[in-house]
C-alpha atoms as a PDB file:
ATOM      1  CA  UNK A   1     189.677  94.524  31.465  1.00  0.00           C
ATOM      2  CA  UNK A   2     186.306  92.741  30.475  1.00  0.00           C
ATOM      3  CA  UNK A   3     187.934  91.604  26.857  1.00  0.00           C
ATOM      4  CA  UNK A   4     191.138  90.691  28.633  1.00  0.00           C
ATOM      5  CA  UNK A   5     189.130  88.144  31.199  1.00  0.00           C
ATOM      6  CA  UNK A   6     186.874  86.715  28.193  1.00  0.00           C
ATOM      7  CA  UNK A   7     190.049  86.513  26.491  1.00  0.00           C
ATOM      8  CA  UNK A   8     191.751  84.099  28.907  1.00  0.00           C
ATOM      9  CA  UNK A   9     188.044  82.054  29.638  1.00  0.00           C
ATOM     10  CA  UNK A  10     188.354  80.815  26.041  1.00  0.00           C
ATOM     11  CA  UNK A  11     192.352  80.100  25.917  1.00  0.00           C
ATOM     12  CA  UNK A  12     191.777  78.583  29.097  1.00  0.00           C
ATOM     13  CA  UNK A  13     188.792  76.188  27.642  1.00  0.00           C
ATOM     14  CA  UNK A  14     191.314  75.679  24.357  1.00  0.00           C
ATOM     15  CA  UNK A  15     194.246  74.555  26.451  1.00  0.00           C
ATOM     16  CA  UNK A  16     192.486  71.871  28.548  1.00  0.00           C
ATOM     17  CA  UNK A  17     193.178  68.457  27.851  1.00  0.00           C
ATOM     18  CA  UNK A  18     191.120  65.898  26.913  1.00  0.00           C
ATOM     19  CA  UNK A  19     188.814  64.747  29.498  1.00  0.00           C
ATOM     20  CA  UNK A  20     189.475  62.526  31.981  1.00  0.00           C
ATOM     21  CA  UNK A  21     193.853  63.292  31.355  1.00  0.00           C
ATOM     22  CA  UNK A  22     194.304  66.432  33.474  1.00  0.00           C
ATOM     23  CA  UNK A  23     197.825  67.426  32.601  1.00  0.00           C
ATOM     24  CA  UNK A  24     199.986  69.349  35.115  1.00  0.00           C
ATOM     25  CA  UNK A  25     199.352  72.873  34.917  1.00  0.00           C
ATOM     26  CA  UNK A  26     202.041  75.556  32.607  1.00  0.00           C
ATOM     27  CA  UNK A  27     201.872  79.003  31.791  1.00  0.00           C
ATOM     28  CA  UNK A  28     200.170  80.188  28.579  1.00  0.00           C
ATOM     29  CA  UNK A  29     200.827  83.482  27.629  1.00  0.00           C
ATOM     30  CA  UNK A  30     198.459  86.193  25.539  1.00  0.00           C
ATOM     31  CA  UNK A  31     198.749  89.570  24.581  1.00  0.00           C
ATOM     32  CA  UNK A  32     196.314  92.210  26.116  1.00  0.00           C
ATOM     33  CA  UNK A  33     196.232  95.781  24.890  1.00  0.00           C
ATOM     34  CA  UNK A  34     200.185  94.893  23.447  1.00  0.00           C
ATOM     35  CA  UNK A  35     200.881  93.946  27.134  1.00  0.00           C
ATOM     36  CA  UNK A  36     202.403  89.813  27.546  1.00  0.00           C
ATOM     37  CA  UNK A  37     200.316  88.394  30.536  1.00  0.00           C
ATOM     38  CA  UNK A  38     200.525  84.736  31.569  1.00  0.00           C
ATOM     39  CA  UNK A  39     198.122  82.434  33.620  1.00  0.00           C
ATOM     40  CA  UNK A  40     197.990  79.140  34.014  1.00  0.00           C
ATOM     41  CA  UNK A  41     194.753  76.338  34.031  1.00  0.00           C
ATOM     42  CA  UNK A  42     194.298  73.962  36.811  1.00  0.00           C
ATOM     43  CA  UNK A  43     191.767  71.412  36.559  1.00  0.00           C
ATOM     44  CA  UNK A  44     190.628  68.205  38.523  1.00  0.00           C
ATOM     45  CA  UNK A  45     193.034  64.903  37.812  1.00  0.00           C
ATOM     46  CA  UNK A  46     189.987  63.072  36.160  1.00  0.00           C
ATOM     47  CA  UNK A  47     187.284  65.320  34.737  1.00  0.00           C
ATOM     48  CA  UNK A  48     184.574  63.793  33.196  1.00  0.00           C
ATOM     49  CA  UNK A  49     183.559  64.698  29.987  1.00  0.00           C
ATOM     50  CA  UNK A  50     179.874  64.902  31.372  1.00  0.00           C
ATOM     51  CA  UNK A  51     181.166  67.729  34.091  1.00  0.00           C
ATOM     52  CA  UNK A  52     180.192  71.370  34.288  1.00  0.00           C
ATOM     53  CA  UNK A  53     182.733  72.886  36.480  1.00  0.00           C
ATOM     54  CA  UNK A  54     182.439  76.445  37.236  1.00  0.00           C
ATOM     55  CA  UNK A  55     185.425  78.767  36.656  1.00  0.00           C
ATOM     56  CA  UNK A  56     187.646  80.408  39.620  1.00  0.00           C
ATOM     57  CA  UNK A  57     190.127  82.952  39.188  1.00  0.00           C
ATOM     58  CA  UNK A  58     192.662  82.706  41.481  1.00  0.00           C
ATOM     59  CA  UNK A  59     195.042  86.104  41.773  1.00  0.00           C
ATOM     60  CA  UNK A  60     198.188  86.297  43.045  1.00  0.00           C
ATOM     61  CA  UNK A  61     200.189  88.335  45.413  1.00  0.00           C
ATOM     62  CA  UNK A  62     202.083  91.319  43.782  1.00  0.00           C
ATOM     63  CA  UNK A  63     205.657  90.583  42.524  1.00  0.00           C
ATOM     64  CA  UNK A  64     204.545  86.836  42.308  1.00  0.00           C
ATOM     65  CA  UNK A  65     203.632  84.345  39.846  1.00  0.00           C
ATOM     66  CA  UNK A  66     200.861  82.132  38.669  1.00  0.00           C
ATOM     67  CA  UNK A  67     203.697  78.717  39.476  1.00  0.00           C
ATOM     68  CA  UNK A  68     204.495  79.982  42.193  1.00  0.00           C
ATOM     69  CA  UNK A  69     200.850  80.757  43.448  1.00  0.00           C
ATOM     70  CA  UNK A  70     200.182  77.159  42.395  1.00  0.00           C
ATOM     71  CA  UNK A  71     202.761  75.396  44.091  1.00  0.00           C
ATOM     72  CA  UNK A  72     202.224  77.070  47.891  1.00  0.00           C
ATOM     73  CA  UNK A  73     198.701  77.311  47.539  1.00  0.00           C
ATOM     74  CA  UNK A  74     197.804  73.686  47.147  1.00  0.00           C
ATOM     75  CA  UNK A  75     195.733  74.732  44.094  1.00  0.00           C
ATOM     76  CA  UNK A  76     195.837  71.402  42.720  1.00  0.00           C
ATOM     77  CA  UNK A  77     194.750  69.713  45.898  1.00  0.00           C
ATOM     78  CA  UNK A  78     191.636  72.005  45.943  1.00  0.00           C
ATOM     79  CA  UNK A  79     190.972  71.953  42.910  1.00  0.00           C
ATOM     80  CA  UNK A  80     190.491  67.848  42.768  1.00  0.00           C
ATOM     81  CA  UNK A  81     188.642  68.064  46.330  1.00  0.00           C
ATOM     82  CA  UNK A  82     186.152  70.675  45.015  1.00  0.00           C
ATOM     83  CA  UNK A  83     185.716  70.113  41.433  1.00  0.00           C
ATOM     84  CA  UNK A  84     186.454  73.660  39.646  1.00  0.00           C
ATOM     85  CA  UNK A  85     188.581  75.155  37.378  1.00  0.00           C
ATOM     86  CA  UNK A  86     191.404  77.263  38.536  1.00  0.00           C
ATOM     87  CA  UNK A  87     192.791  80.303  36.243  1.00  0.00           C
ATOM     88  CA  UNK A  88     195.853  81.685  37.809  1.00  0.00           C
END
């Protein structure tokens, strides 16, 4: 479980944009002990390239999904008002 997590720290540093262009959030996909699990990186709309911005995992209900978690959640909204990184 401890690989798995550092695992999806660095894909979720590799997938962010360049600062200050926060994309909308998709689903990236790894492979974890030849298991497919997907998550998805939310970051504030404009992230400074000076920021440190801690890391929250966010974890969804069972039978749900990271977009679907993101959408009712108002992850983005929290995200931007707070200044962290969600993992989903």
């Amino acid at each position: 479980m401890v690989k798995a997590v550092c695992w999806v720290i660095l894909c979720a540093v590799a997938v962010l944009p360049v600062a200050g262009m926060a994309a909308a959030p998709s689903e990236t996909s790894i492979t974890s002990s030849g298991s497919a699990r997907s998550f998805m990186v939310a970051m504030p709309a404009n992230v400074q390239p000076y920021e440190q911005l801690p890391v929250i995992f966010l974890w969804h209900w069972l039978g749900g999904s990271a977009s679907a978690f993101y959408a009712s959640g108002q992850v983005q909204a929290a995200v931007d008002q707070q200044r962290f990184l969600a993992v989903i």
